[in-house]
Protein backbone atom coordinates (compact mmCIF):
# COMPACT_ATOMS: atom_id res chain seq x y z
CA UNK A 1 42.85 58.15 -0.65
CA UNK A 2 44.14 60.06 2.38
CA UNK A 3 42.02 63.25 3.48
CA UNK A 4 43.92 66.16 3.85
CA UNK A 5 42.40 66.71 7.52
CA UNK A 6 42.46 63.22 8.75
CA UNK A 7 44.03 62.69 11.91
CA UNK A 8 47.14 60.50 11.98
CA UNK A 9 48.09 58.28 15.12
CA UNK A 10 51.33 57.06 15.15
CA UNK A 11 52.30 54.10 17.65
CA UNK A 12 56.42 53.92 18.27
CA UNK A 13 57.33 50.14 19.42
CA UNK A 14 60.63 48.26 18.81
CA UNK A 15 59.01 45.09 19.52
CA UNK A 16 57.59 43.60 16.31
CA UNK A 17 54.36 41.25 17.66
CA UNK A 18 53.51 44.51 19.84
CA UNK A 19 53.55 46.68 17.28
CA UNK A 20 51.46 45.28 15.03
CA UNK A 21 48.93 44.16 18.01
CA UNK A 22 48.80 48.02 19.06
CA UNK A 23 48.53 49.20 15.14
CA UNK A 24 45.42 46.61 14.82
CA UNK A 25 43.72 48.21 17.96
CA UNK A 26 44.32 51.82 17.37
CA UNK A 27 42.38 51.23 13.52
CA UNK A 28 39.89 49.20 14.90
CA UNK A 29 38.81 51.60 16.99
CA UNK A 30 39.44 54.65 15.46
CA UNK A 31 39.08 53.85 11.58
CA UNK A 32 38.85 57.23 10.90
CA UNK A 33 41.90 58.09 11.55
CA UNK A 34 45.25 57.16 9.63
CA UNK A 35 47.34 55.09 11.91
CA UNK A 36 51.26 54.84 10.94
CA UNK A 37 53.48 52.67 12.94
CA UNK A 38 57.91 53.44 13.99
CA UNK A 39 60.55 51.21 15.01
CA UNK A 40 62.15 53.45 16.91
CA UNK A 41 62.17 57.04 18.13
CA UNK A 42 64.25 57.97 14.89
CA UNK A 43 62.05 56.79 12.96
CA UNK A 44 59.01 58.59 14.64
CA UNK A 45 60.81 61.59 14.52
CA UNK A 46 60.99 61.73 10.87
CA UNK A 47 57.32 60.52 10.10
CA UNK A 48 56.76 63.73 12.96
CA UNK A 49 57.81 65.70 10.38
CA UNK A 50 56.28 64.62 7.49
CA UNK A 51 53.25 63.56 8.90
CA UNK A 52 52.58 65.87 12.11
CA UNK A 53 50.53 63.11 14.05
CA UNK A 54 47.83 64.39 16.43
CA UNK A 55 48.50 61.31 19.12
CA UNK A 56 51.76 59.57 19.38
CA UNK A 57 51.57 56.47 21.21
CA UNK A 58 55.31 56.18 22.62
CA UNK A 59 56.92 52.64 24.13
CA UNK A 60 59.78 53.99 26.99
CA UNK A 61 62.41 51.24 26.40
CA UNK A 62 63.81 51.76 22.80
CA UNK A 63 67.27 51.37 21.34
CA UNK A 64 69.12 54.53 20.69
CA UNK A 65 66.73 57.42 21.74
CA UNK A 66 64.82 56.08 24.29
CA UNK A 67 60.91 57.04 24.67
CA UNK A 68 61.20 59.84 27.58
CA UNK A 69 63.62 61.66 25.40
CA UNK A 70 61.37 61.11 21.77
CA UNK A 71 58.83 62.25 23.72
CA UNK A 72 60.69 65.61 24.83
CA UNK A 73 61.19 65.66 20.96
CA UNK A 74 58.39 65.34 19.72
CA UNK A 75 56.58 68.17 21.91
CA UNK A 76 59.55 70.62 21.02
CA UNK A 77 59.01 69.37 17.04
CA UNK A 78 54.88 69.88 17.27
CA UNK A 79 53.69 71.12 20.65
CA UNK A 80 50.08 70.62 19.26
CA UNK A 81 50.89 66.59 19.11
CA UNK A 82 50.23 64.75 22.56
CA UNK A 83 51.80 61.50 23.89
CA UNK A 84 50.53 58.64 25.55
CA UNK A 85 53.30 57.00 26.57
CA UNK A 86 52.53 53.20 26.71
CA UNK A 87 54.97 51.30 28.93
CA UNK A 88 55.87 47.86 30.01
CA UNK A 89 57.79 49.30 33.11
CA UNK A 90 54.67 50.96 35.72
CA UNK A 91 57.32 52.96 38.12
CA UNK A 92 56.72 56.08 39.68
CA UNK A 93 59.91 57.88 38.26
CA UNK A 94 58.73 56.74 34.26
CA UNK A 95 55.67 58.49 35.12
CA UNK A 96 57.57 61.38 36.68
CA UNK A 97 59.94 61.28 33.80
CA UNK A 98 56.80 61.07 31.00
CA UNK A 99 54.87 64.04 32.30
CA UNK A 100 57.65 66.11 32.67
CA UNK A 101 58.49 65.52 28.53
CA UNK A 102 55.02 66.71 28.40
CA UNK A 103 53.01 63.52 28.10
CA UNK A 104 49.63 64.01 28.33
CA UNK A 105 48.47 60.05 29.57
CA UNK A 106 50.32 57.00 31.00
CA UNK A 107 49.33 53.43 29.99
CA UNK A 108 51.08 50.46 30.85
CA UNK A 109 51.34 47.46 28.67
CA UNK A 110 49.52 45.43 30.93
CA UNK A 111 46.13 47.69 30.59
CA UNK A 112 46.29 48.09 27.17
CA UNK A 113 43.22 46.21 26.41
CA UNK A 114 41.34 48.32 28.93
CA UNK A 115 42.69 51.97 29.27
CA UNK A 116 44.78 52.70 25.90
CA UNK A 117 41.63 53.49 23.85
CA UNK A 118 39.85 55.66 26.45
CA UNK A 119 43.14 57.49 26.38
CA UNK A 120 43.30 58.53 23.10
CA UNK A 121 39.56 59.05 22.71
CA UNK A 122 40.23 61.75 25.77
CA UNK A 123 42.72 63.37 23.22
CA UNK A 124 40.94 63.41 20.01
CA UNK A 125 38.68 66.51 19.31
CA UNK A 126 34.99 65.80 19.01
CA UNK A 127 33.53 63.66 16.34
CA UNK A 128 31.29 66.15 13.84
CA UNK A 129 27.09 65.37 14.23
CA UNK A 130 26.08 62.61 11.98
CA UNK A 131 25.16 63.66 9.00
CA UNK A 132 27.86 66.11 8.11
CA UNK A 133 25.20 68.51 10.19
């Protein structure tokens, strides 16, 4: 049963195989947390709502609204949320373009393994002292 204060990550991907590699690594290493996966940025816009995710993880290339843009949504929807956007495409002007929607980290696709964890562990408050203190 869901807790009522767990935190929700939510990874948008369009691409199937990544999607459900990313979802596996995000609740391996942070079972605690609720982890929802979108198709798209429509989709992640209406789970935003319903859900109001703590870390969206947010692909750049995706059909219709693409991930610059969702992000820009997503900060105006719930300016509490932060963004990692998590890119195939490592260009200066997507980095530009991420931080300006109000991204707070930049991972490519090619790090993932290495530097998408530490990036959302830099976003998530502090874990309470063992033992409920």
């Amino acid at each position: 049963m869901e807790q009522p204060s767990q935190i929700v990550i939510m990874v948008v991907e369009d691409h199937p195989p990544t999607l459900a590699a990313v979802l596996a690594l995000v609740s391996v290493a942070f079972p605690e947390c609720r982890v929802l996966g979108a198709e798209s940025a429509e989709s992640a816009l209406e789970l935003c709502a319903g859900h109001a995710p703590r870390i969206v993880i947010m692909d750049i290339a995706l059909p219709g609204i693409d991930g610059i843009e969702a992000t820009r949504r997503v900060k105006a929807l719930l300016p509490d949320t932060c963004v990692v956007v998590h890119s195939s495409h490592d260009m200066q002007v997507f980095r530009d373009g991420s931080a300006a929607a109000g991204a707070s980290a930049f991972v490519t696709k090619s790090r993932t393994f290495t530097d998408l964890i530490p990036a959302i562990s830099g976003l998530l408050p502090p874990a309470p002292p063992a033992g409920g203190g």
